[in-house]
Protein backbone atom coordinates (compact mmCIF):
# COMPACT_ATOMS: atom_id res chain seq x y z
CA UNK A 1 0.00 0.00 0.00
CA UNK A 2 1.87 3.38 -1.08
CA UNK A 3 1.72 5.68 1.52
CA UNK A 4 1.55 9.55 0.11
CA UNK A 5 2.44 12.38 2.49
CA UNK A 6 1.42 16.67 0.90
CA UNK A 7 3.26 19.54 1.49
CA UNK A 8 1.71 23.10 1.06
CA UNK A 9 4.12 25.67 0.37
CA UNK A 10 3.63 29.15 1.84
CA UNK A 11 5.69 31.86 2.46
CA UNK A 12 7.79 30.20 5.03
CA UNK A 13 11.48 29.38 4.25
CA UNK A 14 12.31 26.80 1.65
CA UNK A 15 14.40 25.00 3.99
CA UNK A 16 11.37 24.17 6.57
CA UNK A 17 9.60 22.64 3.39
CA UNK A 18 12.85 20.71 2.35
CA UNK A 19 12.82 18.92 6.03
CA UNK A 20 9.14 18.38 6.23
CA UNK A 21 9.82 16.47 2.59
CA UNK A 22 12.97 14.77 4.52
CA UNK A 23 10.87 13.48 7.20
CA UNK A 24 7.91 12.23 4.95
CA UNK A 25 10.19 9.97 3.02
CA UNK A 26 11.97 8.66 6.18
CA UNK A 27 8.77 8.14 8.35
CA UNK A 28 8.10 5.78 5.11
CA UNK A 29 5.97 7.76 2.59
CA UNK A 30 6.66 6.21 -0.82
CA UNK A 31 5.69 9.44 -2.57
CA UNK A 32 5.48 13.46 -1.65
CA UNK A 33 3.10 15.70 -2.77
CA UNK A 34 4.11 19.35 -3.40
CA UNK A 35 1.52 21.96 -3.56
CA UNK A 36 1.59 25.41 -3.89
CA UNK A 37 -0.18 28.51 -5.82
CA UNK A 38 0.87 32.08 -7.32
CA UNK A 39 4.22 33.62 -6.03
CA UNK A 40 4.71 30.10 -3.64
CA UNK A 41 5.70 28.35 -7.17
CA UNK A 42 8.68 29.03 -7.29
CA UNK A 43 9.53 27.81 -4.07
CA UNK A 44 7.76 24.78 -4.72
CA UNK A 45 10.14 23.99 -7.55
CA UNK A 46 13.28 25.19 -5.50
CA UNK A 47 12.58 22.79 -2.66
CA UNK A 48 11.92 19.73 -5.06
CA UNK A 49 15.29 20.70 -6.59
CA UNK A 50 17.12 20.87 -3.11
CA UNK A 51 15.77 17.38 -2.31
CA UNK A 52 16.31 15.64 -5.48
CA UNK A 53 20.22 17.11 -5.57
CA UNK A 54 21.46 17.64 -2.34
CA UNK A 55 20.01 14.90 -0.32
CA UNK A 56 18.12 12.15 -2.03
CA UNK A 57 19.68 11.53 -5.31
CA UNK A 58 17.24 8.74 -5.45
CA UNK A 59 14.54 10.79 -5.26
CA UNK A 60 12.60 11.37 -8.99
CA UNK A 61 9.57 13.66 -10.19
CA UNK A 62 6.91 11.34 -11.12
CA UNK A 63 4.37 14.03 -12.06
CA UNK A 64 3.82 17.58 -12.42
CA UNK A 65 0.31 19.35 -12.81
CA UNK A 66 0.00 23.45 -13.35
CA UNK A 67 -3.46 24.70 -13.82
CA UNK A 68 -5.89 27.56 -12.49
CA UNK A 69 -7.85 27.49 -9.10
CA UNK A 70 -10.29 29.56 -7.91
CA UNK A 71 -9.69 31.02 -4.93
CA UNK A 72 -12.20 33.27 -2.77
CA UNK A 73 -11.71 36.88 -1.77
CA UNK A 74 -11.71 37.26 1.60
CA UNK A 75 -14.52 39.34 1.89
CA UNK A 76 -16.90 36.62 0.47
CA UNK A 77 -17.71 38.84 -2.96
CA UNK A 78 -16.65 36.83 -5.03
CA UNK A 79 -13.35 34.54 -6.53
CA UNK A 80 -10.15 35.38 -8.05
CA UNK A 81 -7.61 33.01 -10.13
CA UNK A 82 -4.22 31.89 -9.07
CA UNK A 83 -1.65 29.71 -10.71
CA UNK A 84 -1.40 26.36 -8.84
CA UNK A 85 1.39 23.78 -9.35
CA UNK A 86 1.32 20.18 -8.00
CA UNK A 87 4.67 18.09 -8.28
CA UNK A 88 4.85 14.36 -6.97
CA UNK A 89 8.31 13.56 -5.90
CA UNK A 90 8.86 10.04 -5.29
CA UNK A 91 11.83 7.37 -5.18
CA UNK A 92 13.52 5.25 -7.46
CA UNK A 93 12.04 2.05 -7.76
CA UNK A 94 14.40 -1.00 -7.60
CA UNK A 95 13.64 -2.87 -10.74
């Protein structure tokens, strides 16, 4: 049974979101969700990149999704669009 752990990025630093990946994969999750939407993409991609080079080589992108959500205002009006990425990191499999 694969067991999937997400992430949500936010505006925190990318190296909090590069442990919580860390600890996913070592508390056994076979694959790591990475979410995140408008200015949080590129930190998305940045933390994928610090895992997959500087501490799990074996680590490999099995899927990436961009689209558009729609997100509500905060004043209940009404929705606005934001750019939304989703990137599944997972490990090598030993074939």
């Amino acid at each position: 049974m694969p067991h999937e752990s997400a992430i949500l990025i936010g505006k925190k630093p990318p190296m909090n979101y590069v442990l919580a990946c860390l600890t996913s994969f070592h508390e056994g999750a076979e694959e790591v969700v990475i979410k995140a939407r408008g200015r949080s993409i590129t930190t998305a991609v940045d933390v994928v990149e610090i895992v997959r080079r500087k501490f799990m080589p074996s680590a490999v992108v099995k899927e990436i999704k961009i689209g558009t959500e729609e997100v509500p205002l905060r004043e209940g009006t009404g929705t606005k669009r934001a750019s939304s990425i989703m990137i599944k990191l997972g490990k090598k499999s030993e074939a």
